[in-house]
PDB file of N, CA and C in Angstrom:
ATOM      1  N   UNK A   1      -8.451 103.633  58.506  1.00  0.00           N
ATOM      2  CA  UNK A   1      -8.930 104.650  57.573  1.00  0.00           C
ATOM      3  C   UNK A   1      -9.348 105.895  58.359  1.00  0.00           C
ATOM      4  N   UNK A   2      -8.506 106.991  58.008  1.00  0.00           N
ATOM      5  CA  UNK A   2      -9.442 108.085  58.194  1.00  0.00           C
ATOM      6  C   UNK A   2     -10.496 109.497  57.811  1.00  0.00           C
ATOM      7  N   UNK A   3     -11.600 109.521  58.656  1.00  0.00           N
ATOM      8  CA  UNK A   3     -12.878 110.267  58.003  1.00  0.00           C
ATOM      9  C   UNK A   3     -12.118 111.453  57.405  1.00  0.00           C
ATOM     10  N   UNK A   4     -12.303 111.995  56.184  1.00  0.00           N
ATOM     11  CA  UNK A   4     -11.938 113.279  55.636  1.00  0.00           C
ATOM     12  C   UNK A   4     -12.972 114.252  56.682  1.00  0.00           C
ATOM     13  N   UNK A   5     -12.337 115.406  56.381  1.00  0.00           N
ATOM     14  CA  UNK A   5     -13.198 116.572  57.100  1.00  0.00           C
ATOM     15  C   UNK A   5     -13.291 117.282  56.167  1.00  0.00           C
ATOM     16  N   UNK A   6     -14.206 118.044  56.315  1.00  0.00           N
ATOM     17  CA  UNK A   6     -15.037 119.000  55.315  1.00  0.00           C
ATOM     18  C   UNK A   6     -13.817 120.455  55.083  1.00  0.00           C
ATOM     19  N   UNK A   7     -13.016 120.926  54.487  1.00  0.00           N
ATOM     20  CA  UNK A   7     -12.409 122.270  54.250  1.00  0.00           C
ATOM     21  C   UNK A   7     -13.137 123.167  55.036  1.00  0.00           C
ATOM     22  N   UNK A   8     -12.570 124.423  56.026  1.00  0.00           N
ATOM     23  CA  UNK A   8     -13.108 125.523  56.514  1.00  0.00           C
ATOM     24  C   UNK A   8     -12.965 126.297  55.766  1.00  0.00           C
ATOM     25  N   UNK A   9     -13.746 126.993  55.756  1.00  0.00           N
ATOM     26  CA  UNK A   9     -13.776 128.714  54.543  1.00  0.00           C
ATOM     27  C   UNK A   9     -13.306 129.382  55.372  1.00  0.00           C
ATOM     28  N   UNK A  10     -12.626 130.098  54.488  1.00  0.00           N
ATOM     29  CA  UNK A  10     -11.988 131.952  55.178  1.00  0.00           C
ATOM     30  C   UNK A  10     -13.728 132.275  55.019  1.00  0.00           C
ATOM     31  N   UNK A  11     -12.722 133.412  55.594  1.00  0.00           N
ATOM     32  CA  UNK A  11     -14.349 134.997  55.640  1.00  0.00           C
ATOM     33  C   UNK A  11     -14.610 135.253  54.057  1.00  0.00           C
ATOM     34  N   UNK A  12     -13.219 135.236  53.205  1.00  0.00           N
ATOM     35  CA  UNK A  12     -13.689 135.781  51.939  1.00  0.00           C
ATOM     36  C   UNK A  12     -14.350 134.612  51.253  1.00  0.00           C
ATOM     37  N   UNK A  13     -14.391 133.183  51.079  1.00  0.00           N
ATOM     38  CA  UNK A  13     -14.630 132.370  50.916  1.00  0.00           C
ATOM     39  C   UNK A  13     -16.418 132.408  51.343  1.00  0.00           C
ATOM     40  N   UNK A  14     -16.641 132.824  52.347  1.00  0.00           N
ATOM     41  CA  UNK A  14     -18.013 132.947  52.578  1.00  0.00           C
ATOM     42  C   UNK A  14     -18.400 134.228  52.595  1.00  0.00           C
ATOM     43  N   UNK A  15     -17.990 135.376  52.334  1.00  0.00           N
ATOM     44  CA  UNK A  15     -18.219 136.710  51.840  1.00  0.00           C
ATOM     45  C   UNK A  15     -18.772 136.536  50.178  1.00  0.00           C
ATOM     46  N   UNK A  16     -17.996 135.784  49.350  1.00  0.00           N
ATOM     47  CA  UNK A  16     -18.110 135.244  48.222  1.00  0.00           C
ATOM     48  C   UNK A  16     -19.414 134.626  48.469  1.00  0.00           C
ATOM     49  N   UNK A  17     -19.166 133.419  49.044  1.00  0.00           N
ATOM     50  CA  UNK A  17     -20.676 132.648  48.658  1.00  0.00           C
ATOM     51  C   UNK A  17     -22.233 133.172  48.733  1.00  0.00           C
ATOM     52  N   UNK A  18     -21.686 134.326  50.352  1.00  0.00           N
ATOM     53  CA  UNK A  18     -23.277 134.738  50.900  1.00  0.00           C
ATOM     54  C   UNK A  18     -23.643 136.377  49.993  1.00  0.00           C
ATOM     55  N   UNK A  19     -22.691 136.768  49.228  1.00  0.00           N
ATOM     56  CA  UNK A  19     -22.695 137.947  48.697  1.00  0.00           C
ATOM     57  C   UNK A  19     -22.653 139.234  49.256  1.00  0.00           C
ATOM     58  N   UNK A  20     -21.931 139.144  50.366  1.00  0.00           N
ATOM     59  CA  UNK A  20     -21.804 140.292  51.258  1.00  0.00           C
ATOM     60  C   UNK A  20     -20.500 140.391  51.565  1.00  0.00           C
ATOM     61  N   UNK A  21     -20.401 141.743  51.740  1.00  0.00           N
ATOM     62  CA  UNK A  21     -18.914 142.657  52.124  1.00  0.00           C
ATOM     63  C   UNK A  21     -17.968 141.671  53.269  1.00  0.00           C
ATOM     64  N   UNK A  22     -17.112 141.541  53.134  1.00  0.00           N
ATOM     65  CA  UNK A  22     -16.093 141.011  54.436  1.00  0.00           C
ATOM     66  C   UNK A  22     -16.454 142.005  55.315  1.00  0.00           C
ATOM     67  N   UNK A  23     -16.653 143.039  55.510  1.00  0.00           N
ATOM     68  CA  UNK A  23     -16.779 143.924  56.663  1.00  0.00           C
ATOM     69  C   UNK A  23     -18.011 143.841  56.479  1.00  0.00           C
ATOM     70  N   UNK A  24     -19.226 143.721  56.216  1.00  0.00           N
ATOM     71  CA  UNK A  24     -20.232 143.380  57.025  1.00  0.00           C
ATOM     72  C   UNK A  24     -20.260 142.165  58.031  1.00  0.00           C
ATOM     73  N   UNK A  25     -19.339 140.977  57.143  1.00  0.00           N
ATOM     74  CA  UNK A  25     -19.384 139.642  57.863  1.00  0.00           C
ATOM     75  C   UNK A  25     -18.677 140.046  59.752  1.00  0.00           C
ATOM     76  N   UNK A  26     -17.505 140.963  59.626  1.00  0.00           N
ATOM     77  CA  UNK A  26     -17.290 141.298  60.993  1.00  0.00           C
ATOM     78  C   UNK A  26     -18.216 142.160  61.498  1.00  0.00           C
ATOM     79  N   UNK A  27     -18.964 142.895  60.979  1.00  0.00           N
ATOM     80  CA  UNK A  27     -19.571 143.448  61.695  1.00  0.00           C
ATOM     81  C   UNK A  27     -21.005 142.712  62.312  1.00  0.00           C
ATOM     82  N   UNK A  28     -21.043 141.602  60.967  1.00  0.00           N
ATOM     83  CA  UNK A  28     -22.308 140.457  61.965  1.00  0.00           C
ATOM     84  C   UNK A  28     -21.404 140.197  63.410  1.00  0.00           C
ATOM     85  N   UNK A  29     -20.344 139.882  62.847  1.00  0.00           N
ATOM     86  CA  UNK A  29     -19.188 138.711  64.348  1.00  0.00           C
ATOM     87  C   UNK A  29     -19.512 139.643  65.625  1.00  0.00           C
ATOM     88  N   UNK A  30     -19.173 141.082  65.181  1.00  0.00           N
ATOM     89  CA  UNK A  30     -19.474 141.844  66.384  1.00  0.00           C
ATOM     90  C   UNK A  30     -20.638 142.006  67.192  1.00  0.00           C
ATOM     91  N   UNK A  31     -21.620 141.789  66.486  1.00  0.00           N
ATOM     92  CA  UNK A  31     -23.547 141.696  67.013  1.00  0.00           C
ATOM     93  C   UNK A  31     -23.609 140.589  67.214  1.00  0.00           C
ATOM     94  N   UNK A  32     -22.744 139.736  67.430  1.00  0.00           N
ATOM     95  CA  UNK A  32     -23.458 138.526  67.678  1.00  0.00           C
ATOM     96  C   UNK A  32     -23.980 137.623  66.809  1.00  0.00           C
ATOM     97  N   UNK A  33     -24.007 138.361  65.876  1.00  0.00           N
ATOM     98  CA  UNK A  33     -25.270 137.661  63.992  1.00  0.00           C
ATOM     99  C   UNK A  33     -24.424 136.935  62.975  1.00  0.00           C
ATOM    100  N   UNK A  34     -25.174 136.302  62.438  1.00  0.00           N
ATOM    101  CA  UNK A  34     -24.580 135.347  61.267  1.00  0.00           C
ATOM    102  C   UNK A  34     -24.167 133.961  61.815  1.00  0.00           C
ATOM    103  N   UNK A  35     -23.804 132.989  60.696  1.00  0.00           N
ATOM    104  CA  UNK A  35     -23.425 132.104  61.265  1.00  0.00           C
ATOM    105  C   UNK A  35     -22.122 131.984  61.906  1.00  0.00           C
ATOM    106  N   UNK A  36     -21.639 130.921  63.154  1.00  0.00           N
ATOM    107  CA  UNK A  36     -20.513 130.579  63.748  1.00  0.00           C
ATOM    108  C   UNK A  36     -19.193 130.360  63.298  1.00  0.00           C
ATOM    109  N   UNK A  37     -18.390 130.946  63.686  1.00  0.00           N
ATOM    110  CA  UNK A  37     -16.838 131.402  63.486  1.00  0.00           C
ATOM    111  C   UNK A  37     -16.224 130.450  64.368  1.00  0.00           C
ATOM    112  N   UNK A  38     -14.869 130.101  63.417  1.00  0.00           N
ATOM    113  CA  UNK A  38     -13.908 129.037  64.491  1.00  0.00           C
ATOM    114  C   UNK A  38     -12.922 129.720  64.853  1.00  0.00           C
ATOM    115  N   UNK A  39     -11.745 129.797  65.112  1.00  0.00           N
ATOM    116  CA  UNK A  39     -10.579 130.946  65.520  1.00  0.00           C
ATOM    117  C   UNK A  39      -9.889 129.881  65.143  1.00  0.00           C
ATOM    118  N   UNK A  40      -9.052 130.213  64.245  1.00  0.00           N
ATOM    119  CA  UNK A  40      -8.501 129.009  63.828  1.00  0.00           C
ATOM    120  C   UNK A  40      -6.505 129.927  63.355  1.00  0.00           C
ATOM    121  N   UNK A  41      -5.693 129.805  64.339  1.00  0.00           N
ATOM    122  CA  UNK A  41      -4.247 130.327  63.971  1.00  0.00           C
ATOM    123  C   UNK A  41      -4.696 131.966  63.803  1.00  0.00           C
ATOM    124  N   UNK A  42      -5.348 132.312  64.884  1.00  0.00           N
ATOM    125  CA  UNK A  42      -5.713 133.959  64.631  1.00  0.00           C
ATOM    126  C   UNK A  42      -6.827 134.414  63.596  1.00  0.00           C
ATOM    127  N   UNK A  43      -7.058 133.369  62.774  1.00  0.00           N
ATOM    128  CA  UNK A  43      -8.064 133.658  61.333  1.00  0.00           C
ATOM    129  C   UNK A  43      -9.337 132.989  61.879  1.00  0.00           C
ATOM    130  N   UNK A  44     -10.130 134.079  61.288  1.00  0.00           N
ATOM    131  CA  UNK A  44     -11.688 132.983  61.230  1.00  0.00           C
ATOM    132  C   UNK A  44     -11.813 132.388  60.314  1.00  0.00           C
ATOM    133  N   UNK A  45     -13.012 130.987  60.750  1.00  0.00           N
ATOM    134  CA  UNK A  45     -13.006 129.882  59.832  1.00  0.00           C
ATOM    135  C   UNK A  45     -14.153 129.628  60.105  1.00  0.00           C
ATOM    136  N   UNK A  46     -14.969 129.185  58.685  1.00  0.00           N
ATOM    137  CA  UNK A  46     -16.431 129.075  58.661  1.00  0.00           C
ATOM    138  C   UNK A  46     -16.621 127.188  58.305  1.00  0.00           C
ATOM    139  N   UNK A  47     -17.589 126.468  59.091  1.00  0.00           N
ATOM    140  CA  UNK A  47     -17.797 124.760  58.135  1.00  0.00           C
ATOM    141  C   UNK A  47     -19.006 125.713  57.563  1.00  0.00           C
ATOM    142  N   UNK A  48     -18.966 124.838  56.128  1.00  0.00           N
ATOM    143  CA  UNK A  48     -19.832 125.150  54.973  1.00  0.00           C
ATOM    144  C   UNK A  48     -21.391 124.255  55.482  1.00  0.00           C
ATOM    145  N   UNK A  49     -21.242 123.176  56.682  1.00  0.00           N
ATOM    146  CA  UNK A  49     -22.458 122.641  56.967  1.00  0.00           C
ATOM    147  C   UNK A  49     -22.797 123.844  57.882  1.00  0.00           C
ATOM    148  N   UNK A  50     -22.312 124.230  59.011  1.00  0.00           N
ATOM    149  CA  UNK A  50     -22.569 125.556  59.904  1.00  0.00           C
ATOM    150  C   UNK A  50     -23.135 126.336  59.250  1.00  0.00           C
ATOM    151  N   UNK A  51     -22.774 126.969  57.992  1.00  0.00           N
ATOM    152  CA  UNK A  51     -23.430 127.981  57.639  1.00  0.00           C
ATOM    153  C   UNK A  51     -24.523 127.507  56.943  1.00  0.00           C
ATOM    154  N   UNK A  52     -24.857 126.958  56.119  1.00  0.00           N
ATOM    155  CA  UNK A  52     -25.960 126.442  55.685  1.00  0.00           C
ATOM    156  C   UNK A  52     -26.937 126.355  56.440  1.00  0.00           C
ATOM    157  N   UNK A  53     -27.033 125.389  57.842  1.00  0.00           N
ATOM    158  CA  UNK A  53     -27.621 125.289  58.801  1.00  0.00           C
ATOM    159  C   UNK A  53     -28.168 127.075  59.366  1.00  0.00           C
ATOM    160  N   UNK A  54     -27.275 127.980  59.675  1.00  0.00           N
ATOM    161  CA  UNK A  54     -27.426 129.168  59.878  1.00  0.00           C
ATOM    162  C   UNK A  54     -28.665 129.197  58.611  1.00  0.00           C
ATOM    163  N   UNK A  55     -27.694 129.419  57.819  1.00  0.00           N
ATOM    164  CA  UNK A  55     -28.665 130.178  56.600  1.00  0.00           C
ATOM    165  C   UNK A  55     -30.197 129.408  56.562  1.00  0.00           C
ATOM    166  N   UNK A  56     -30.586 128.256  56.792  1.00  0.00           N
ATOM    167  CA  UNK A  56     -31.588 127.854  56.727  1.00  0.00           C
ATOM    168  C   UNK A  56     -32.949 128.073  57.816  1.00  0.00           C
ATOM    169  N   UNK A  57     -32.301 128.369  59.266  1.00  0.00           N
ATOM    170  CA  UNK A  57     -32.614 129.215  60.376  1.00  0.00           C
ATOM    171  C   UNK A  57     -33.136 130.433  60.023  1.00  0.00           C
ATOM    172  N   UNK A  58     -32.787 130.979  59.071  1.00  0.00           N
ATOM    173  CA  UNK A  58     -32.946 132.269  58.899  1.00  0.00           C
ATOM    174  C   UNK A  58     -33.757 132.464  57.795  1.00  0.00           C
ATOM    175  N   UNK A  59     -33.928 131.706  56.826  1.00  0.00           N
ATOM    176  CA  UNK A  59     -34.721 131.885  55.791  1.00  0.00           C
ATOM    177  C   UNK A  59     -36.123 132.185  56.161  1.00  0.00           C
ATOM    178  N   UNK A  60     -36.981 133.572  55.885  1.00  0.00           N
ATOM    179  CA  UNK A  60     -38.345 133.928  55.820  1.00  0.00           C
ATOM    180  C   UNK A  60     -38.347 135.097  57.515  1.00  0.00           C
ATOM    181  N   UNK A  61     -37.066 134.987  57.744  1.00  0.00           N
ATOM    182  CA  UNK A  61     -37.005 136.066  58.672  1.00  0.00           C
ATOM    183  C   UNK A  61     -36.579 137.356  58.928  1.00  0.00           C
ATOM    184  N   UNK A  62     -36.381 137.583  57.267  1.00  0.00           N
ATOM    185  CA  UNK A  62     -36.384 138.438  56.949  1.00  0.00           C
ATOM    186  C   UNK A  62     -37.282 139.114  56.030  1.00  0.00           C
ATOM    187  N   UNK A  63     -37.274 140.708  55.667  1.00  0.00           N
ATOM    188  CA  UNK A  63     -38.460 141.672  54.730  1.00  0.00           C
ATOM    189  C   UNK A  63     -39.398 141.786  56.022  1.00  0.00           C
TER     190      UNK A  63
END
């Protein structure tokens, strides 16, 4: 038997979820900021546990 793996999100896929511009999301990639990017066939690719994890890091560190 083998373990399923979780689907990677495109950028728009998590542009969608986090409510922000695709070009902000590169412009986090470029600072360094946001959650972790895979390079996946030239495309970035987000796990939906990665970002969560991000996003939860970050909660109250902002305002």
């Amino acid at each position: 038997m083998t373990a399923r793996r979780e689907q990677l999100w495109t950028i728009e896929d998590l542009s969608d979820f986090l409510q922000k511009p695709v070009k902000t999301l590169y412009d986090w990639r470029h600072k360094k900021y946001g959650p972790p990017a895979y390079l996946v066939g030239g495309s970035l690719r987000y796990s939906p546990k990665k970002v969560q994890e991000w996003l939860d890091s970050t909660m109250g560190q902002e305002g």
